[in-house]
C-alpha atoms as a PDB file:
ATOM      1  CA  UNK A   1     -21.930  -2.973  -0.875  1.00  0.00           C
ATOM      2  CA  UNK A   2     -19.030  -5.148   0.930  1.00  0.00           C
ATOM      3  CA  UNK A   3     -15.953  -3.369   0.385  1.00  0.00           C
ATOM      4  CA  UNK A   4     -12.670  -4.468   1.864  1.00  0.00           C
ATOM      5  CA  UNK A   5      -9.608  -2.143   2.290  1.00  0.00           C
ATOM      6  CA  UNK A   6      -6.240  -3.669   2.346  1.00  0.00           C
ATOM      7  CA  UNK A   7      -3.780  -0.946   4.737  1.00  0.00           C
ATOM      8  CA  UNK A   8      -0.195  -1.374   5.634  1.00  0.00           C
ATOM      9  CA  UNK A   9       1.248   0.775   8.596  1.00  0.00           C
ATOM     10  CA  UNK A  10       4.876   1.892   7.349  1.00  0.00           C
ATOM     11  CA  UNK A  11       7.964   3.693   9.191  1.00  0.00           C
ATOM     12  CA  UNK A  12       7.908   7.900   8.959  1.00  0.00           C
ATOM     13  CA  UNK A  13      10.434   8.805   6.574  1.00  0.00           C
ATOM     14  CA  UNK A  14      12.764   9.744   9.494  1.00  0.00           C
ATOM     15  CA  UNK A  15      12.569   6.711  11.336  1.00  0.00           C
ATOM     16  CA  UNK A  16      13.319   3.515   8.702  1.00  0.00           C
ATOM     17  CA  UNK A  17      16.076   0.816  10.107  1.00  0.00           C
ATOM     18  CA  UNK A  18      17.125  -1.958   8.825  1.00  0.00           C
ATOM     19  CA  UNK A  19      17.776  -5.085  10.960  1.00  0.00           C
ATOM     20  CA  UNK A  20      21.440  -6.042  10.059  1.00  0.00           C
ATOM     21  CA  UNK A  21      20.727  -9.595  10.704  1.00  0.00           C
ATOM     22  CA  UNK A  22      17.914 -10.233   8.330  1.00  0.00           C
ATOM     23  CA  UNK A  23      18.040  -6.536   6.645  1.00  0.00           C
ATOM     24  CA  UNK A  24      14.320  -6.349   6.835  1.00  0.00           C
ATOM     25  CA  UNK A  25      12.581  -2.802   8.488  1.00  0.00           C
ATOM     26  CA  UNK A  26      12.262  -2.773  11.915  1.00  0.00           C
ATOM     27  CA  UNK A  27       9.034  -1.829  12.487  1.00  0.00           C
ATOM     28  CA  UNK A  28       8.608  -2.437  16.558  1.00  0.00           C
ATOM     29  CA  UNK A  29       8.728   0.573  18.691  1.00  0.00           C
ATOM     30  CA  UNK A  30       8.996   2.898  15.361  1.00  0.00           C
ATOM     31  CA  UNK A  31       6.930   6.202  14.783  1.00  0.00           C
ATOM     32  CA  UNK A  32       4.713   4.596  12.018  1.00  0.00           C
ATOM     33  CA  UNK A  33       1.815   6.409   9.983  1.00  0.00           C
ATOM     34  CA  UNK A  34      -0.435   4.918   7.841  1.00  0.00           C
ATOM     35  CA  UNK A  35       0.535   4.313   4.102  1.00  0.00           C
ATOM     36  CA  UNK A  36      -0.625   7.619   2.586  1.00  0.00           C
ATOM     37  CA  UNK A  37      -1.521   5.693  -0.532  1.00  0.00           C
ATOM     38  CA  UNK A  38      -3.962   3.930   1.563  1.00  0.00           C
ATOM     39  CA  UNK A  39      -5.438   6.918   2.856  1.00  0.00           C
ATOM     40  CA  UNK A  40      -6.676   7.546  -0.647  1.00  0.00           C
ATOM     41  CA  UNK A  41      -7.955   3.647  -0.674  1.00  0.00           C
ATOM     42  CA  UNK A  42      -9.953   4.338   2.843  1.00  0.00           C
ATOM     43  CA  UNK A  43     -11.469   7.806   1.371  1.00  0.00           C
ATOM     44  CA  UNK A  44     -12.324   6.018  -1.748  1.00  0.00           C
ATOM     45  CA  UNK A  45     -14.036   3.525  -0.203  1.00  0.00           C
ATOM     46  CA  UNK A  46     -16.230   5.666   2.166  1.00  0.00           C
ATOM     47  CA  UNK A  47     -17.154   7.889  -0.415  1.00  0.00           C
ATOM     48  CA  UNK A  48     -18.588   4.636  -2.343  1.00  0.00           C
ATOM     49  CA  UNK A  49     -20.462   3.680   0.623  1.00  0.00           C
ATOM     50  CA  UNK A  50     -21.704   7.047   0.906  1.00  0.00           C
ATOM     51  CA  UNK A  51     -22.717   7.112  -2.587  1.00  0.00           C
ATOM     52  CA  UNK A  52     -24.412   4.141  -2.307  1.00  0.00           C
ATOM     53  CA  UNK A  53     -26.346   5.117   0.994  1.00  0.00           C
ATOM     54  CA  UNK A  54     -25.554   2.016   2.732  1.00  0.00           C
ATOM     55  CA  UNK A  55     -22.867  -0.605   2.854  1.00  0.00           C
ATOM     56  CA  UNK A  56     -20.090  -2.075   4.625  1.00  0.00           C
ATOM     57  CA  UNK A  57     -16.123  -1.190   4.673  1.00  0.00           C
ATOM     58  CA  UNK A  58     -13.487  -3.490   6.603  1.00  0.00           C
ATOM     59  CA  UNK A  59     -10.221  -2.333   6.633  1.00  0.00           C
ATOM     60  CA  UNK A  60      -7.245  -5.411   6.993  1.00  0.00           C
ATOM     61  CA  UNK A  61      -3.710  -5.122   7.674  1.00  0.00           C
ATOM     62  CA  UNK A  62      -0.564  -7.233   8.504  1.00  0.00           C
ATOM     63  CA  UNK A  63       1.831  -6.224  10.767  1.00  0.00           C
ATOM     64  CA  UNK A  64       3.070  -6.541  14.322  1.00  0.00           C
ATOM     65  CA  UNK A  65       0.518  -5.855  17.473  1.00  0.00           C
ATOM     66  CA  UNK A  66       1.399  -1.657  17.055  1.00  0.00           C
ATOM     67  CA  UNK A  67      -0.409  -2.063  13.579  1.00  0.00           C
ATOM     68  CA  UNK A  68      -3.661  -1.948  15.493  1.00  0.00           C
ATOM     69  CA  UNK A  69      -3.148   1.696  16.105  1.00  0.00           C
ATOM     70  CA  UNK A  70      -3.221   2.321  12.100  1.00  0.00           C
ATOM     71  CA  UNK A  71      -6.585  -0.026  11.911  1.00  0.00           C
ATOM     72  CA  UNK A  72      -7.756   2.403  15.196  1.00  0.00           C
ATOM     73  CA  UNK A  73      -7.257   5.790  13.289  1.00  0.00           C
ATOM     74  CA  UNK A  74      -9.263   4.113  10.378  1.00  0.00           C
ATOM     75  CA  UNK A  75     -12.064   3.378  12.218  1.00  0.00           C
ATOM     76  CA  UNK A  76     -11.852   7.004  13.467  1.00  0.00           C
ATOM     77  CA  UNK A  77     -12.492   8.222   9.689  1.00  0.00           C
ATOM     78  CA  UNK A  78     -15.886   5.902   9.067  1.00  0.00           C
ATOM     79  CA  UNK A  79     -14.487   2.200   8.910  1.00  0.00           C
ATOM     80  CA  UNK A  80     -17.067  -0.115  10.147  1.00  0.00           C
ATOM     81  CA  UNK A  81     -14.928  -3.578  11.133  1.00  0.00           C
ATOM     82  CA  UNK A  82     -11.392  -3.812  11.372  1.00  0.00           C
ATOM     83  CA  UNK A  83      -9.150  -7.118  11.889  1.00  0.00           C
ATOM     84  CA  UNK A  84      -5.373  -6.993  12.402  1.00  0.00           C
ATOM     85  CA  UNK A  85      -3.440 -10.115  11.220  1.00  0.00           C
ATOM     86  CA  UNK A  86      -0.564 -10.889  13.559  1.00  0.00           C
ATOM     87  CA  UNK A  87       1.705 -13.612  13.876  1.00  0.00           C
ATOM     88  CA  UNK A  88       5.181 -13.941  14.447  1.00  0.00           C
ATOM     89  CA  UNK A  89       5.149 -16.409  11.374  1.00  0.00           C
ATOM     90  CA  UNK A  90       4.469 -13.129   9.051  1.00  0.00           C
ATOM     91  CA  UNK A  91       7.525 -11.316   9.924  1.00  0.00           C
ATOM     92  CA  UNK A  92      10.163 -10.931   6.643  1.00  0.00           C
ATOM     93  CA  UNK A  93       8.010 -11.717   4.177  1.00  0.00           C
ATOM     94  CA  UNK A  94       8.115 -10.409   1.017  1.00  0.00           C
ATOM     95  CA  UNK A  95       5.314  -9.170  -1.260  1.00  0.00           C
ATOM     96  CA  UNK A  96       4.331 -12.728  -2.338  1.00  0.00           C
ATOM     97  CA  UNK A  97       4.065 -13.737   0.900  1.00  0.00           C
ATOM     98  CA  UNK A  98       2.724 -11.030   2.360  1.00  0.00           C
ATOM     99  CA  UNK A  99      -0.147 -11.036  -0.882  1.00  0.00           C
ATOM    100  CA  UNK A 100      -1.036 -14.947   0.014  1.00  0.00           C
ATOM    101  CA  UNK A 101      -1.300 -14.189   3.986  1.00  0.00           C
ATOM    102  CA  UNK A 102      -3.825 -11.457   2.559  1.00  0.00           C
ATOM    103  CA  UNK A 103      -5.747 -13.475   0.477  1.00  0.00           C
ATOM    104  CA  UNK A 104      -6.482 -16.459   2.888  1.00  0.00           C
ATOM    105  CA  UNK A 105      -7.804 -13.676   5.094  1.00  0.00           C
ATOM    106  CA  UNK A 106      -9.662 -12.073   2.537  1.00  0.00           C
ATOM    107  CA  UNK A 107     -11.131 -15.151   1.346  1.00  0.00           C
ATOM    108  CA  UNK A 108     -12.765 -15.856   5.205  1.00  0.00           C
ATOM    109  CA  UNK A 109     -14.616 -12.566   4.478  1.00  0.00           C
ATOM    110  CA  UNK A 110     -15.928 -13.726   1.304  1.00  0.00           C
ATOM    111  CA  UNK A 111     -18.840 -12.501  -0.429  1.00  0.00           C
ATOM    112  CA  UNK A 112     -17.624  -8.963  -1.257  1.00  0.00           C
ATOM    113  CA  UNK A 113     -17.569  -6.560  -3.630  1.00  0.00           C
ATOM    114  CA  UNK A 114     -14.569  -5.018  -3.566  1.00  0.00           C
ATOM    115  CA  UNK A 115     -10.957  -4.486  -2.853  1.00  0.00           C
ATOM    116  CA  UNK A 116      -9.249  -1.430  -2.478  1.00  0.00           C
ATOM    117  CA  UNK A 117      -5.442  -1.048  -2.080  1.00  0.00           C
ATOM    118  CA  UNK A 118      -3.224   1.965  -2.351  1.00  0.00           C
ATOM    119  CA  UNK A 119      -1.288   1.855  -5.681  1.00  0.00           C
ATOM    120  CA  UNK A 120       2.126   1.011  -3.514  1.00  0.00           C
ATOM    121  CA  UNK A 121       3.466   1.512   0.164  1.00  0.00           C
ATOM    122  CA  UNK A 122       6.362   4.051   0.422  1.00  0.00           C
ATOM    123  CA  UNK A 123       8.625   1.592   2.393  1.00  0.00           C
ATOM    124  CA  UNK A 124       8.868  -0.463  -0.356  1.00  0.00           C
ATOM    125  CA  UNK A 125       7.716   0.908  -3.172  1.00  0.00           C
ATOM    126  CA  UNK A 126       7.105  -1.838  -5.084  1.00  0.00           C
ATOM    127  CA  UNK A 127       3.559  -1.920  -6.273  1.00  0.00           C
ATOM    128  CA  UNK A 128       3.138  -5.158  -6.363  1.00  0.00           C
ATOM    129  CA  UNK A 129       1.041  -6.678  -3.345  1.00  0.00           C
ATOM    130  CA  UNK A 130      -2.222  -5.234  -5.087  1.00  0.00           C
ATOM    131  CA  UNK A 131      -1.870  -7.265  -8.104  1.00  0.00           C
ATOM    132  CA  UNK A 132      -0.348 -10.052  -6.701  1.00  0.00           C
ATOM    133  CA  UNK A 133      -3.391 -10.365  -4.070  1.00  0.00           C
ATOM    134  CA  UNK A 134      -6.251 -10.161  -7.620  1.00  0.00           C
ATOM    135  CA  UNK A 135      -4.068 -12.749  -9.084  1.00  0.00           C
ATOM    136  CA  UNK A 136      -4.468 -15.577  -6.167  1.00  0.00           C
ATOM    137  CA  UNK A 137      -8.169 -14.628  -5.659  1.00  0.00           C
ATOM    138  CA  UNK A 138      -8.490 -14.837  -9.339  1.00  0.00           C
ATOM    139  CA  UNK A 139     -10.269 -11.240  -9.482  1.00  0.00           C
ATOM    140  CA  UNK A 140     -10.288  -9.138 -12.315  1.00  0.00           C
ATOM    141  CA  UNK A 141      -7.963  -5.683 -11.260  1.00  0.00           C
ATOM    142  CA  UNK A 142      -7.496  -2.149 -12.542  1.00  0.00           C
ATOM    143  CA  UNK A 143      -4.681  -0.595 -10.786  1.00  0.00           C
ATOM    144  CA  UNK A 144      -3.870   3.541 -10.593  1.00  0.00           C
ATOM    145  CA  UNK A 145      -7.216   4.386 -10.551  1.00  0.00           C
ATOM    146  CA  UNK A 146      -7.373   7.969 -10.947  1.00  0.00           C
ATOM    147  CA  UNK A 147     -11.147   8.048 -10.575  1.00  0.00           C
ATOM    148  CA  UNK A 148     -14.199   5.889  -9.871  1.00  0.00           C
ATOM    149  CA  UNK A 149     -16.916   7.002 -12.385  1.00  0.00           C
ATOM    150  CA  UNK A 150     -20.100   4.953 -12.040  1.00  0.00           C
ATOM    151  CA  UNK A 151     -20.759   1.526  -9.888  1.00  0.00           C
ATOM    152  CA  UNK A 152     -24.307   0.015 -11.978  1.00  0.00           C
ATOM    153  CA  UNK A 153     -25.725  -3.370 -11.739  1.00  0.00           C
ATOM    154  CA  UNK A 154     -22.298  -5.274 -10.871  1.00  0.00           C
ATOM    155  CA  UNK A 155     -19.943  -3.132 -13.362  1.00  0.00           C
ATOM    156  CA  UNK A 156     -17.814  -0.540 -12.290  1.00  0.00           C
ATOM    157  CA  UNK A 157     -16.238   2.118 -14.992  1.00  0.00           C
ATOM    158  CA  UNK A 158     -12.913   3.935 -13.800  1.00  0.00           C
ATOM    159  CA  UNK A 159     -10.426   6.110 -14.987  1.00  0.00           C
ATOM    160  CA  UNK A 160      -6.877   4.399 -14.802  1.00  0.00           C
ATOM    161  CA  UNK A 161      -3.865   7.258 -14.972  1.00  0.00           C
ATOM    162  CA  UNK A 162      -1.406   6.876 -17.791  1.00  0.00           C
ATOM    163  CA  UNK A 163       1.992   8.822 -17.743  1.00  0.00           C
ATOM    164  CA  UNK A 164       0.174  11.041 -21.082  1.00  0.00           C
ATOM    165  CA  UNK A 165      -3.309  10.596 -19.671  1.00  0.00           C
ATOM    166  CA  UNK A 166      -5.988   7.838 -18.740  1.00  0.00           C
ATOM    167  CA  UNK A 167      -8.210   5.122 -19.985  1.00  0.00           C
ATOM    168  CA  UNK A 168     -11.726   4.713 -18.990  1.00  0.00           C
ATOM    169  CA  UNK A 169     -11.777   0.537 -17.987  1.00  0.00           C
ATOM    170  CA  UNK A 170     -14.644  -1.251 -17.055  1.00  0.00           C
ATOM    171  CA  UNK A 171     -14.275  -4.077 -15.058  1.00  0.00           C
ATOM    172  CA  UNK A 172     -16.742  -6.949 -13.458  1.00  0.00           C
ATOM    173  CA  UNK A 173     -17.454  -7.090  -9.942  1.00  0.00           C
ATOM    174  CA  UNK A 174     -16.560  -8.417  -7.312  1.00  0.00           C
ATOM    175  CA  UNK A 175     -12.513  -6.672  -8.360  1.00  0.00           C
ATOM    176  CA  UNK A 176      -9.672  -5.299  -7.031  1.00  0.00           C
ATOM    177  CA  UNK A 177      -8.497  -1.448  -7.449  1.00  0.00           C
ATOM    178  CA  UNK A 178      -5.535   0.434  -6.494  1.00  0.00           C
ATOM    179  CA  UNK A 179      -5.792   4.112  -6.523  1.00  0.00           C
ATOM    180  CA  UNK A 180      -2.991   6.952  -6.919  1.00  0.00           C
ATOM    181  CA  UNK A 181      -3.258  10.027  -4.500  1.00  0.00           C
ATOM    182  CA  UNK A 182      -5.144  12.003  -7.504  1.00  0.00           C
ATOM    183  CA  UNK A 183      -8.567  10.024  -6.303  1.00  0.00           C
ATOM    184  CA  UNK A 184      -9.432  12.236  -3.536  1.00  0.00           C
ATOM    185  CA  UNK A 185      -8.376  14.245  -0.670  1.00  0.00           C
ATOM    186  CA  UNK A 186      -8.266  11.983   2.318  1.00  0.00           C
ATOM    187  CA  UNK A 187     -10.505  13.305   5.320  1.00  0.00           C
ATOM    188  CA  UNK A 188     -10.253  14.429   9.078  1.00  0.00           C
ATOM    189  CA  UNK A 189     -11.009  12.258  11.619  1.00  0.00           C
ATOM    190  CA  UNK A 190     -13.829  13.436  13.987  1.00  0.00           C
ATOM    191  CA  UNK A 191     -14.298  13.666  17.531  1.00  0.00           C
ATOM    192  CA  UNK A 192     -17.294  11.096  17.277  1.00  0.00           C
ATOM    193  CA  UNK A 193     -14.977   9.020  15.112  1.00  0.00           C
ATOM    194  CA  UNK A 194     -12.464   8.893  17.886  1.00  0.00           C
ATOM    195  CA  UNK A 195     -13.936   8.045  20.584  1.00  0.00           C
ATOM    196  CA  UNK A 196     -15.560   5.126  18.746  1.00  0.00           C
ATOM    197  CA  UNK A 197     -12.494   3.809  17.490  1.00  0.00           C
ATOM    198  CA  UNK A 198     -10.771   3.732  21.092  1.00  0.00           C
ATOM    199  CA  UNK A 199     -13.962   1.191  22.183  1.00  0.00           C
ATOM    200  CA  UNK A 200     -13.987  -0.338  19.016  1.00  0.00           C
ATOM    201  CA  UNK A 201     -12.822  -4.659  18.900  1.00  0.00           C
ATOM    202  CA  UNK A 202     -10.015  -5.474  16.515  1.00  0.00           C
ATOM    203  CA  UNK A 203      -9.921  -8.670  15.345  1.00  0.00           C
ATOM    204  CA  UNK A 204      -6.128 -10.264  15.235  1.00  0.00           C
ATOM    205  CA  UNK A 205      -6.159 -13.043  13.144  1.00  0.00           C
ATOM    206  CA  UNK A 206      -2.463 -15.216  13.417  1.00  0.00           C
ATOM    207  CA  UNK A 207      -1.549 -18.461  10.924  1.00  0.00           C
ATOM    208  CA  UNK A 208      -4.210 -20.747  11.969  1.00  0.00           C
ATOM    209  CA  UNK A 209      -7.125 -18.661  11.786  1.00  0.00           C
ATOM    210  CA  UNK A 210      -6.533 -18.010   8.713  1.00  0.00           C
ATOM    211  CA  UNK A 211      -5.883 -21.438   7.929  1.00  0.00           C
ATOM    212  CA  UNK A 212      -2.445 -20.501   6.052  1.00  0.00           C
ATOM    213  CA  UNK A 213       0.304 -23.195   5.060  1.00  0.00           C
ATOM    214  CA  UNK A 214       3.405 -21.876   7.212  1.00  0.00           C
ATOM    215  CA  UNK A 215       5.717 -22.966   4.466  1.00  0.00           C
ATOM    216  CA  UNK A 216       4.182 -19.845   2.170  1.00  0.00           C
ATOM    217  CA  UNK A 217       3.764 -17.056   4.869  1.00  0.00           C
ATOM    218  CA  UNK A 218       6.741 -14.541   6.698  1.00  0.00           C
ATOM    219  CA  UNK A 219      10.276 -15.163   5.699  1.00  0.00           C
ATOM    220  CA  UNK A 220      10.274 -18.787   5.121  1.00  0.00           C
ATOM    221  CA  UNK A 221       7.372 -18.266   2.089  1.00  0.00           C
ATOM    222  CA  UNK A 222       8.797 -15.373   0.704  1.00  0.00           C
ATOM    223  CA  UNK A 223      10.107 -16.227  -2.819  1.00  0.00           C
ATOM    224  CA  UNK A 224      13.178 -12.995  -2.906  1.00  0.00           C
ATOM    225  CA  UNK A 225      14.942 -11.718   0.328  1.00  0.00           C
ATOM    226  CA  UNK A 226      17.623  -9.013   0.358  1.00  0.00           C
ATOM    227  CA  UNK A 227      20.693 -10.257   0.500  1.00  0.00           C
ATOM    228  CA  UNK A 228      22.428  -7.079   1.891  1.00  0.00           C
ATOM    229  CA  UNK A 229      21.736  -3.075   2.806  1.00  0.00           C
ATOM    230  CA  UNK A 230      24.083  -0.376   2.463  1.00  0.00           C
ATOM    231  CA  UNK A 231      24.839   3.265   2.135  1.00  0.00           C
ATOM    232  CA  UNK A 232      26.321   4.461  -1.488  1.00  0.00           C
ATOM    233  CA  UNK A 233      29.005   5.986  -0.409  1.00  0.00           C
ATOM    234  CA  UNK A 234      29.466   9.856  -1.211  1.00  0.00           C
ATOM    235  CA  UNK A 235      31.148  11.399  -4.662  1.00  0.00           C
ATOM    236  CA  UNK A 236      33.749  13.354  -3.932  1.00  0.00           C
ATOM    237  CA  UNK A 237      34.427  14.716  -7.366  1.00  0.00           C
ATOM    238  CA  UNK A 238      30.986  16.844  -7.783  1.00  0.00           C
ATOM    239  CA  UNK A 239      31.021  20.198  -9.581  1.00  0.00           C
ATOM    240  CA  UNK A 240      28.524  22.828  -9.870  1.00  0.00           C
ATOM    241  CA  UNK A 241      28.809  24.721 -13.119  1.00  0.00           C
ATOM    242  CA  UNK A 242      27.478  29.014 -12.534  1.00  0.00           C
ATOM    243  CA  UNK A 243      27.216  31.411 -15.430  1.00  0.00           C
ATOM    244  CA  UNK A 244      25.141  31.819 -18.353  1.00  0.00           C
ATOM    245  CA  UNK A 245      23.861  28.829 -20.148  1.00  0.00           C
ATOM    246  CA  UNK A 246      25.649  28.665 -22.684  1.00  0.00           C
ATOM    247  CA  UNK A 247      28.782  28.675 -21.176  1.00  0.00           C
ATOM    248  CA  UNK A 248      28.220  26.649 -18.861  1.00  0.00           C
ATOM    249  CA  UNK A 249      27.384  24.095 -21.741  1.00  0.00           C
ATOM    250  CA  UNK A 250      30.751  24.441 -23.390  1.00  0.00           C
ATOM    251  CA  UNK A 251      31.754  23.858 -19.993  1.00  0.00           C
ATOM    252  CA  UNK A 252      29.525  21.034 -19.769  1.00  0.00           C
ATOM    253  CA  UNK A 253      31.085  19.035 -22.675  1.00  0.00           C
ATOM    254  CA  UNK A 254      34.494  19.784 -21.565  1.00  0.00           C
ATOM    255  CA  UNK A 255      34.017  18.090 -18.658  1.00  0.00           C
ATOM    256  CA  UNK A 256      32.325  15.271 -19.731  1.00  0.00           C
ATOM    257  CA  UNK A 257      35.160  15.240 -22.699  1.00  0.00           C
ATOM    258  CA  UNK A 258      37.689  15.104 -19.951  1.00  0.00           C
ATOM    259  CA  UNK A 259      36.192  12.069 -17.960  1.00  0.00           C
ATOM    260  CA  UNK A 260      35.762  10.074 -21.380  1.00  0.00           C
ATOM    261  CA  UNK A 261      32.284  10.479 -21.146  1.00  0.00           C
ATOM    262  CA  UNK A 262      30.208   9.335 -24.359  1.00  0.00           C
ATOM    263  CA  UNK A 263      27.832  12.067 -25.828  1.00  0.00           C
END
């Protein structure tokens, strides 16, 4: 089994900025992790291949040259092959763009089985590269996958999460997934692992290995940009009701009375 792991190295919480000249994240020379969401993708996807008894994971990501450390650290946790896709022509772009750079990668790895993505990135929190990246290599997708119940002669049943529950989906492979953190517990690296993934040959892949139109990659391709960034500035006219409840719901209604507030 060929499985392919999309990963995105993303700013710590602590450490996001914003360039104020094209208000994207500056992501050079920042304290990045690996998406935690794709933690749950990479421990998905080596607990398939150890299911299976044999197989093959590659994980991809696209990102500056410091991405390569994120691609390191999962080769440290069981991933065979790893390829980084860097290119100053990448930079800016938005989730479109970012999903078609992807894909022509993806598609120079073809036959596989498939894809696994975490359900979103915390830097951006949009959701959207997953789906985005089934829909231009016209693969059938289940997204918050909760749980991976069977893999049998090319069909794959899963549990996808609801907000009330889930739905078991079965879907055709080769696929796409995204998973939610409820899959699994991510593992520990191990010594062996590390010490591998120091020797270990990353692939960087730029615009024309890939064989990518430039008009559709990095800023230039991307289809939305953020216009500006800012700070909401702080209320001054908070209150914090005390007391029992339900005086402090006559309270309430005063208050919200008072500022002509619609109940």
């Amino acid at each position: 089994m060929k499985i392919i792991v999309c990963i995105k190295q993303v700013p710590e919480t602590t450490s996001v900025r914003i360039d104020p000249k094209t208000n994207t994240l500056i992501r050079e020379g920042v304290q990045s992790i690996i998406n935690p969401f794709d933690m749950n993708a990479i421990e998905a996807a080596l607990q398939l291949k150890e299911s299976c008894g044999d197989g093959e994971i590659i994980a991809i990501s696209m990102g500056p040259p410091q991405a390569e450390e994120a691609l390191r650290e999962a080769i440290s946790l069981g991933v065979d092959e790893a390829i980084l896709l860097t290119d100053r022509a990448f930079a800016g772009g938005d989730t479109l763009a970012t999903a078609y750079t992807l894909s022509m990668a993806i598609k120079k790895l073809s036959p596989f089985d498939l894809i696994i993505c975490g359900k979103q990135a915390i830097d951006g929190d949009t959701a959207q590269v997953g789906p985005e990246l089934a829909e231009m290599l016209n693969l059938p997708q289940v997204c918050f996958v909760r749980k991976i119940e069977e893999i049998k002669d090319a069909l794959m049943t899963v549990q996808r999460a609801l907000e009330d529950g889930y739905e078991v989906v079965e879907v055709n492979l080769p696929a796409l997934i995204t998973v939610v953190k409820e899959i699994n517990e991510p593992r520990l690296p191990s010594l062996r692992g590390k010490l591998a993934a120091k020797k270990k040959e990353i692939g960087k892949w730029g615009v024309l290995d890939i064989e990518a139109l430039p008009d559709r990659v990095g800023l230039v391709g991307s289809a939305t940009q953020v216009v500006r960034t800012f700070t909401p500035p702080p209320r001054k006219d908070r209150k914090i009701l005390e007391g029992e409840v339900k005086n402090i719901v006559k309270e309430l209604v005063a208050e919200l009375k008072e500022r002509n507030i619609v109940l």
